[in-house]
Protein backbone atom coordinates (compact mmCIF):
# COMPACT_ATOMS: atom_id res chain seq x y z
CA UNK A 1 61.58 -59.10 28.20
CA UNK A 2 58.85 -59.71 25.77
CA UNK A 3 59.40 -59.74 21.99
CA UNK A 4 57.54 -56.89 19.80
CA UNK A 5 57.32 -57.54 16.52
CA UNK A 6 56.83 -54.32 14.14
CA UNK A 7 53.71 -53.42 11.61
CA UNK A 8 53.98 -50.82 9.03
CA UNK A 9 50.35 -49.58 8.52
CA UNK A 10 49.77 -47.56 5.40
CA UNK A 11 46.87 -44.87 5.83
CA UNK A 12 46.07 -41.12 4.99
CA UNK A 13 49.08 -40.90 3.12
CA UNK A 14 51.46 -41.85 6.16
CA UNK A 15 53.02 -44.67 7.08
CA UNK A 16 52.29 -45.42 11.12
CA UNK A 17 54.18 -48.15 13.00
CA UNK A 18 52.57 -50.14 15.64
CA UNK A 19 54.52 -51.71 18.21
CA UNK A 20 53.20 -55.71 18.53
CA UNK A 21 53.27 -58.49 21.74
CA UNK A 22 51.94 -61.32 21.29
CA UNK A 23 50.26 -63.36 24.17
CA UNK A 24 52.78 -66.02 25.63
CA UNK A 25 50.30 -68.84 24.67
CA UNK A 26 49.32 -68.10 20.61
CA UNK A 27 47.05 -71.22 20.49
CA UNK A 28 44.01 -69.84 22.67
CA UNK A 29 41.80 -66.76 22.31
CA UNK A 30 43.18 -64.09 24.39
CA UNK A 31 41.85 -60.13 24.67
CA UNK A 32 43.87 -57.55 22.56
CA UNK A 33 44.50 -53.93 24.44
CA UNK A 34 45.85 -50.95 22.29
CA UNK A 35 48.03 -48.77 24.45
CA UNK A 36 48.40 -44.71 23.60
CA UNK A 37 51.72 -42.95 24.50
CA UNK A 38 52.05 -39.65 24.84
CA UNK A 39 53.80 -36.67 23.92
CA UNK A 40 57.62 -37.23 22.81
CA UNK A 41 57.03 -40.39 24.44
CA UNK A 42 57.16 -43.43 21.93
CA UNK A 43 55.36 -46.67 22.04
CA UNK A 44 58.32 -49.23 23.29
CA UNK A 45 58.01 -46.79 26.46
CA UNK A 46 55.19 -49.64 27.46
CA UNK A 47 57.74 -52.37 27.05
CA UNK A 48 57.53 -52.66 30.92
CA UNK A 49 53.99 -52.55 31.42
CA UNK A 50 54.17 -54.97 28.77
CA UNK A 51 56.53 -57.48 30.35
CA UNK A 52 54.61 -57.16 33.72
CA UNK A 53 51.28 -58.21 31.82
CA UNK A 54 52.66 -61.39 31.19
CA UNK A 55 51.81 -62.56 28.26
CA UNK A 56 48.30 -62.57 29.20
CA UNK A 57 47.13 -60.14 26.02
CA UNK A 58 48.05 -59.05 22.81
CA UNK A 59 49.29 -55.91 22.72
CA UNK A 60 48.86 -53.22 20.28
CA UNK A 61 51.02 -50.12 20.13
CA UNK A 62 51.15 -47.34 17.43
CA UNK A 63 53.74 -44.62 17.38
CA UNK A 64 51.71 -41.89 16.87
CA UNK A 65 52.38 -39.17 13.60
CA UNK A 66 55.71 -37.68 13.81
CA UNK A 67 57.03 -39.80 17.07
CA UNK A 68 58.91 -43.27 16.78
CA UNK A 69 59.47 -45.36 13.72
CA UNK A 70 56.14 -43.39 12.58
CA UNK A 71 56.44 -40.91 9.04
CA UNK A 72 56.06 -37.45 9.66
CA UNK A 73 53.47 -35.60 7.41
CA UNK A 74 55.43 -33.31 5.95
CA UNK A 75 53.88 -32.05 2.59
CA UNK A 76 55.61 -30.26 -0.20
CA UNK A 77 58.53 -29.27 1.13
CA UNK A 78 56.62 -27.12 3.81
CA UNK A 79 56.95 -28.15 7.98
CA UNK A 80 55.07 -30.37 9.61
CA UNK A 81 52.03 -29.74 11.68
CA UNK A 82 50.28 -31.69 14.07
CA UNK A 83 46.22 -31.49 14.82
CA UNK A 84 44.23 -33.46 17.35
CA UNK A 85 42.13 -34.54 15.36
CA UNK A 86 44.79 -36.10 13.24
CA UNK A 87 45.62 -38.53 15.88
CA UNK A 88 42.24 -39.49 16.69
CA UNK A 89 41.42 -40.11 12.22
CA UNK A 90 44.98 -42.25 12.71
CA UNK A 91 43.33 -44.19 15.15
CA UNK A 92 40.21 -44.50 13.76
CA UNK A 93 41.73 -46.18 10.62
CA UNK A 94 43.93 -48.80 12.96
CA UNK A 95 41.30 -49.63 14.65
CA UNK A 96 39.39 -50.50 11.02
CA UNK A 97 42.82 -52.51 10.26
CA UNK A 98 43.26 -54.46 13.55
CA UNK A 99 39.29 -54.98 15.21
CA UNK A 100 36.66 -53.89 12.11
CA UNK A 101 34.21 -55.92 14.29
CA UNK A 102 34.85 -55.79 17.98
CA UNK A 103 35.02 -53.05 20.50
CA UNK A 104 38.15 -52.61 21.50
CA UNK A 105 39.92 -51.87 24.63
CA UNK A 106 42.32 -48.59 25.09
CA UNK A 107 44.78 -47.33 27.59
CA UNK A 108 46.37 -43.88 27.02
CA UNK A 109 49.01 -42.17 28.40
CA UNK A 110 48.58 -38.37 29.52
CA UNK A 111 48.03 -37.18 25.42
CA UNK A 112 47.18 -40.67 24.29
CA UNK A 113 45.01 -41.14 27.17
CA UNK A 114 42.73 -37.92 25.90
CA UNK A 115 42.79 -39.54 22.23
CA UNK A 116 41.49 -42.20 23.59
CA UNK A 117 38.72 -40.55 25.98
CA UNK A 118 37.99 -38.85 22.50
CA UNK A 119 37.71 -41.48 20.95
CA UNK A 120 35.96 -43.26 23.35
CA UNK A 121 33.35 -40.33 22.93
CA UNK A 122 33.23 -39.67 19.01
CA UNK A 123 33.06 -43.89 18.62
CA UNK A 124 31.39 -45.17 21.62
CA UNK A 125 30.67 -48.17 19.99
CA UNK A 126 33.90 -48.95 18.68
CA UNK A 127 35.46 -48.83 22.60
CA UNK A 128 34.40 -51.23 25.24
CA UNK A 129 36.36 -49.57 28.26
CA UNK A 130 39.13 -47.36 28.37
CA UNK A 131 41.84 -46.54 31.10
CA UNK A 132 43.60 -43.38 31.02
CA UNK A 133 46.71 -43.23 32.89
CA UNK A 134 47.62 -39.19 33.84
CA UNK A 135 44.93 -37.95 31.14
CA UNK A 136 43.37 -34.50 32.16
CA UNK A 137 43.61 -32.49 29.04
CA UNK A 138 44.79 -29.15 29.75
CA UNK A 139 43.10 -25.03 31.42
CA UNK A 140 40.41 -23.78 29.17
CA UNK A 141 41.25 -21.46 26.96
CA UNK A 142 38.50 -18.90 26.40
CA UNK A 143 37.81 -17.61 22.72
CA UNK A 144 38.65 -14.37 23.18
CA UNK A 145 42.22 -15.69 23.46
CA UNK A 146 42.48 -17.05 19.39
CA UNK A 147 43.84 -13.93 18.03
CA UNK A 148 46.91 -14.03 20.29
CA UNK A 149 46.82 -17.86 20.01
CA UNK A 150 46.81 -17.68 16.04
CA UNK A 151 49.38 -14.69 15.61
CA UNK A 152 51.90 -17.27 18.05
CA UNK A 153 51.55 -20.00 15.86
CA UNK A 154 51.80 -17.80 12.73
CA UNK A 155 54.97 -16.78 14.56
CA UNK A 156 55.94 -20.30 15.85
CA UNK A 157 55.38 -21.84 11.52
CA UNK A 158 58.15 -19.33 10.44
CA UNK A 159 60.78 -20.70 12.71
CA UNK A 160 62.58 -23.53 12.64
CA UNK A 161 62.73 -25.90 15.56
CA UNK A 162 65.03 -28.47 16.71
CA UNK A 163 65.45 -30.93 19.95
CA UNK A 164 68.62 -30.84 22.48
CA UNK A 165 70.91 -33.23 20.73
CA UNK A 166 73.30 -35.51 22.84
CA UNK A 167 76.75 -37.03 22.59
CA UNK A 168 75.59 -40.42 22.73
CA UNK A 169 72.66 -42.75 23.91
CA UNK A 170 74.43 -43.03 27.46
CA UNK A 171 73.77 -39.77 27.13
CA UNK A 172 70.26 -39.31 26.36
CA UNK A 173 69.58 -42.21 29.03
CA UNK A 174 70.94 -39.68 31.89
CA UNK A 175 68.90 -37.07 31.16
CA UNK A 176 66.09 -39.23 31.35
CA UNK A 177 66.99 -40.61 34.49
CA UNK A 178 67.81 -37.07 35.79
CA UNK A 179 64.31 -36.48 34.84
CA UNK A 180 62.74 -39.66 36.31
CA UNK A 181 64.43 -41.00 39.14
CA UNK A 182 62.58 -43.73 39.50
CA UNK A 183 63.55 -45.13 35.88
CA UNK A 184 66.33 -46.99 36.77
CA UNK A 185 69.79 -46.74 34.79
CA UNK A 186 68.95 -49.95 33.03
CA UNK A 187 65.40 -49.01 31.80
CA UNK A 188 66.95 -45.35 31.03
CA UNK A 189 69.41 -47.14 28.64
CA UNK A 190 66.76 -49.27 26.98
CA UNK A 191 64.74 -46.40 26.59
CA UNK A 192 67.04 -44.17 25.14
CA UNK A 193 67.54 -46.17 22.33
CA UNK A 194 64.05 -46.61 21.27
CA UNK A 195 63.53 -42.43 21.97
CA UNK A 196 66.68 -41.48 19.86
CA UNK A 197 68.30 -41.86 16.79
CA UNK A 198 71.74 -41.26 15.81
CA UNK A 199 72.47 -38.91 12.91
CA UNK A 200 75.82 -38.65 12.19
CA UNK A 201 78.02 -38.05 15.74
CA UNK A 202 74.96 -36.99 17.65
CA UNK A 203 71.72 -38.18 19.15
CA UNK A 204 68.78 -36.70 18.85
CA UNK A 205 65.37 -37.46 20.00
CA UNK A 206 63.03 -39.61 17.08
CA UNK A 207 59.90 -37.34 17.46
CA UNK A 208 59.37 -34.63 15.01
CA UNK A 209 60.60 -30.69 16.56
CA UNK A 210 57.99 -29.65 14.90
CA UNK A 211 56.00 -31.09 17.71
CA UNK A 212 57.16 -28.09 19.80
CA UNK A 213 54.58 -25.72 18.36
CA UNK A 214 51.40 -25.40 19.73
CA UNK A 215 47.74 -26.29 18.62
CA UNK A 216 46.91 -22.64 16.40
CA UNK A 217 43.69 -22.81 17.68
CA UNK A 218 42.62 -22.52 21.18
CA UNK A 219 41.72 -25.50 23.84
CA UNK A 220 37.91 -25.18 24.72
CA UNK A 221 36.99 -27.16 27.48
CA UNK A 222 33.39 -26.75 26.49
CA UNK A 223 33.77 -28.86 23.36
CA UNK A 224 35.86 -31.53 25.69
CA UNK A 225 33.39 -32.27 27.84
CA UNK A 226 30.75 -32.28 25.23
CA UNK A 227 32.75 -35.75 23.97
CA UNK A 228 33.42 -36.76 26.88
CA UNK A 229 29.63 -37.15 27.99
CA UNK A 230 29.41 -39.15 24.64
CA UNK A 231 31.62 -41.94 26.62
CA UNK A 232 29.44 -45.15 27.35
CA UNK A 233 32.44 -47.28 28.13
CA UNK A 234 33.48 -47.66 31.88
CA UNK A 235 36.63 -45.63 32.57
CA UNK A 236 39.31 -46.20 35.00
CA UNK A 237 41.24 -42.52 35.73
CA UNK A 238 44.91 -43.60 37.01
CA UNK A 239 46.92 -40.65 38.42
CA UNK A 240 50.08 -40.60 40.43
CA UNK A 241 50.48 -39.97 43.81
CA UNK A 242 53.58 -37.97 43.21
CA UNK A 243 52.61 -36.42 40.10
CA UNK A 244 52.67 -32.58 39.83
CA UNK A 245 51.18 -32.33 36.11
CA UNK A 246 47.27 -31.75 37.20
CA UNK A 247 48.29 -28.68 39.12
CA UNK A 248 50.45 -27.15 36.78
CA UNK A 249 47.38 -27.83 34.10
CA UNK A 250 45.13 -26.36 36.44
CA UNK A 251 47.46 -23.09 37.25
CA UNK A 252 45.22 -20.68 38.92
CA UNK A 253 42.10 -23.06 38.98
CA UNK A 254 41.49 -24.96 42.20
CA UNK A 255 42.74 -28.53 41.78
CA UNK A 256 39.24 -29.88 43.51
CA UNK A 257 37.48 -27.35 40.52
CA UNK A 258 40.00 -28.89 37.65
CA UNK A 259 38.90 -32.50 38.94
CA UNK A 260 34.86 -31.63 38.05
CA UNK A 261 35.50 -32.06 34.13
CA UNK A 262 35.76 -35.84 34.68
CA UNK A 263 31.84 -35.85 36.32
CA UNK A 264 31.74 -35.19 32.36
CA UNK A 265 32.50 -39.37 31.63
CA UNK A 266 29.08 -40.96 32.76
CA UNK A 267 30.99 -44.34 34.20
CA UNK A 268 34.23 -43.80 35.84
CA UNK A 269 36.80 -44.84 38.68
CA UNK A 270 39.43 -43.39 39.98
CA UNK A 271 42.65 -44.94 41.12
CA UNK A 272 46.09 -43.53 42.35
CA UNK A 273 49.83 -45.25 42.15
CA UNK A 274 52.23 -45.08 45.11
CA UNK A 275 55.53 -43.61 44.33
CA UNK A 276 54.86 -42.56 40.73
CA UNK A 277 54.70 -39.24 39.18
CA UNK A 278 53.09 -38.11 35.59
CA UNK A 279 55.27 -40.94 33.95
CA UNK A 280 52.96 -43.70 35.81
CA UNK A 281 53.81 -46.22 33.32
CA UNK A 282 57.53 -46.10 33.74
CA UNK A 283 57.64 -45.23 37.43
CA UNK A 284 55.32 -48.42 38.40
CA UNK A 285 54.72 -50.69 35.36
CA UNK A 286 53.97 -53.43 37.55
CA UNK A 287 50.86 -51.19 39.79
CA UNK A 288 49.96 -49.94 35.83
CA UNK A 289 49.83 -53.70 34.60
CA UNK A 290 48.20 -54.95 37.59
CA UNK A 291 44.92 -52.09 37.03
CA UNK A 292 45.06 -53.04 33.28
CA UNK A 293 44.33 -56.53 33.89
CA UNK A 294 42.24 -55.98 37.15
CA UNK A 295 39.98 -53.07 34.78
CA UNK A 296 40.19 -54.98 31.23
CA UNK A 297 40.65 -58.52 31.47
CA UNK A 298 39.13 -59.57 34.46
CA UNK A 299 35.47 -59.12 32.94
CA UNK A 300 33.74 -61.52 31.67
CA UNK A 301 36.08 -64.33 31.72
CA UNK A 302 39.10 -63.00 30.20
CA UNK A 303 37.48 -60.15 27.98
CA UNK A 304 37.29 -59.95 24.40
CA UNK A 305 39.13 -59.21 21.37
């Protein structure tokens, strides 16, 4: 298993942590690729991916706001929230911090792979290709529905929240593998400790419960699409072959009328892993590492910082 090492990157008042592999052989020029996770997911999640890449990159991997070994914005004593657009300013700095010159390449994970489509779209020449492993964003959401959407976060603010806690990290690491088979008791185990904490006799997950409330305003598909046909970079769209996510997104929208928003991304491929469900990246890491290299560091020779 491949090192990390761990940065502690001081910006818009937080303090982010990003998850760091070096390539196996420091002494020659090798391409960097900044991986996304997603939601309650936590960087070390791409340890595997990692380990399958073989040294052949460096790796960059921030624990987004509120997840991981990341602070938690909470501001005068009041609960945290979370915006989009918060993750995408994060990144935005990071990227000033790691690669102020060169474009850079991303890979997200279902929410980190639409911050990074985003991205991709609001600084196209910041990003020279992008993979996004599971990333659909989610149904439209029409305006008329912001008054109920506001009055349920109003509602959601003025309650506390709070994860499932757990005896123990054993613990924890069977209810992931209850939810993802294909983990494997030994990844589960490794995982668990990175995705908890312990607090006193329990364990409870490291992201922020305040997580659990939704966006207050509604998602408009209109303005999605709008960035994403800002993209210039080539991007690779991994899904799943097992994966059920898409058409519980989609709900009463026809999966093959869902699929049209990604005619939105001007240069794009599509690409599906065998046996592997939403959680691509932990079902298949070596299928996921294998399209990383094949999409981002074959070009040119290796690629580029």
């Amino acid at each position: 298993m491949r090192d990390s090492h761990s940065d502690f990157v001081r910006l818009r008042e937080l303090t982010v942590h990003v998850r760091r592999w070096e390539p196996r052989d420091a002494g020659t020029a090798t391409p960097t690729v900044w991986l996304l996770h997603g939601w309650m997911d936590v960087s070390a999640s791409f340890q595997f991916v990692v380990d399958a890449l073989a040294g052949q990159c460096r790796v960059l991997a921030p624990d987004a706001r509120g997840f991981g070994l990341s602070d938690w914005p909470v501001a005068a004593g009041h609960a945290s929230h979370y915006a989009f657009q918060d993750y995408l300013a994060d990144l935005d700095q990071l990227v000033a911090h790691y690669s102020p010159r060169e474009p850079i390449a991303l890979v997200g994970h279902s929410m980190g792979a639409n911050v990074a489509l985003h991205y991709a779209g609001v600084r196209p020449a910041r990003v020279r290709r992008v993979v996004a492993l599971e990333g659909f964003g989610v149904g439209d959401q029409p305006a008329s529905r912001a008054p109920a959407r506001l009055a349920e976060w109003l509602d959601q603010r003025a309650q506390p929240h709070a994860w499932r806690t757990y005896p123990s990290f054993d613990a924890l690491a069977d209810r992931l593998l209850r939810d993802n088979p294909r983990l494997g008791a030994e990844r589960a185990r490794l995982l668990a400790r990175q995705r908890g904490v312990r607090v006193g006799d329990i364990v409870t997950p490291r992201g922020d419960p305040a997580h659990r409330a939704h966006a207050g305003r509604p998602y408009r598909l209109d303005e999605t699409l709008a960035v994403w046909g800002a993209v210039t970079a080539p991007v690779l769209l991994v899904e799943g072959r097992d994966s059920g996510t898409l058409r519980q997104l989609a709900g009463d929208v026809p999966e093959p009328a869902f699929r049209q928003r990604f005619e939105a991304l001007r240069e794009r491929r599509q690409q599906w892993i065998e046996d592997a469900g939403h959680m691509v990246h932990l079902d298949q890491p070596e299928a996921v590492a294998a399209s990383i290299r094949a999409f981002l560091l074959a070009e040119d020779g290796g690629g580029q910082r």
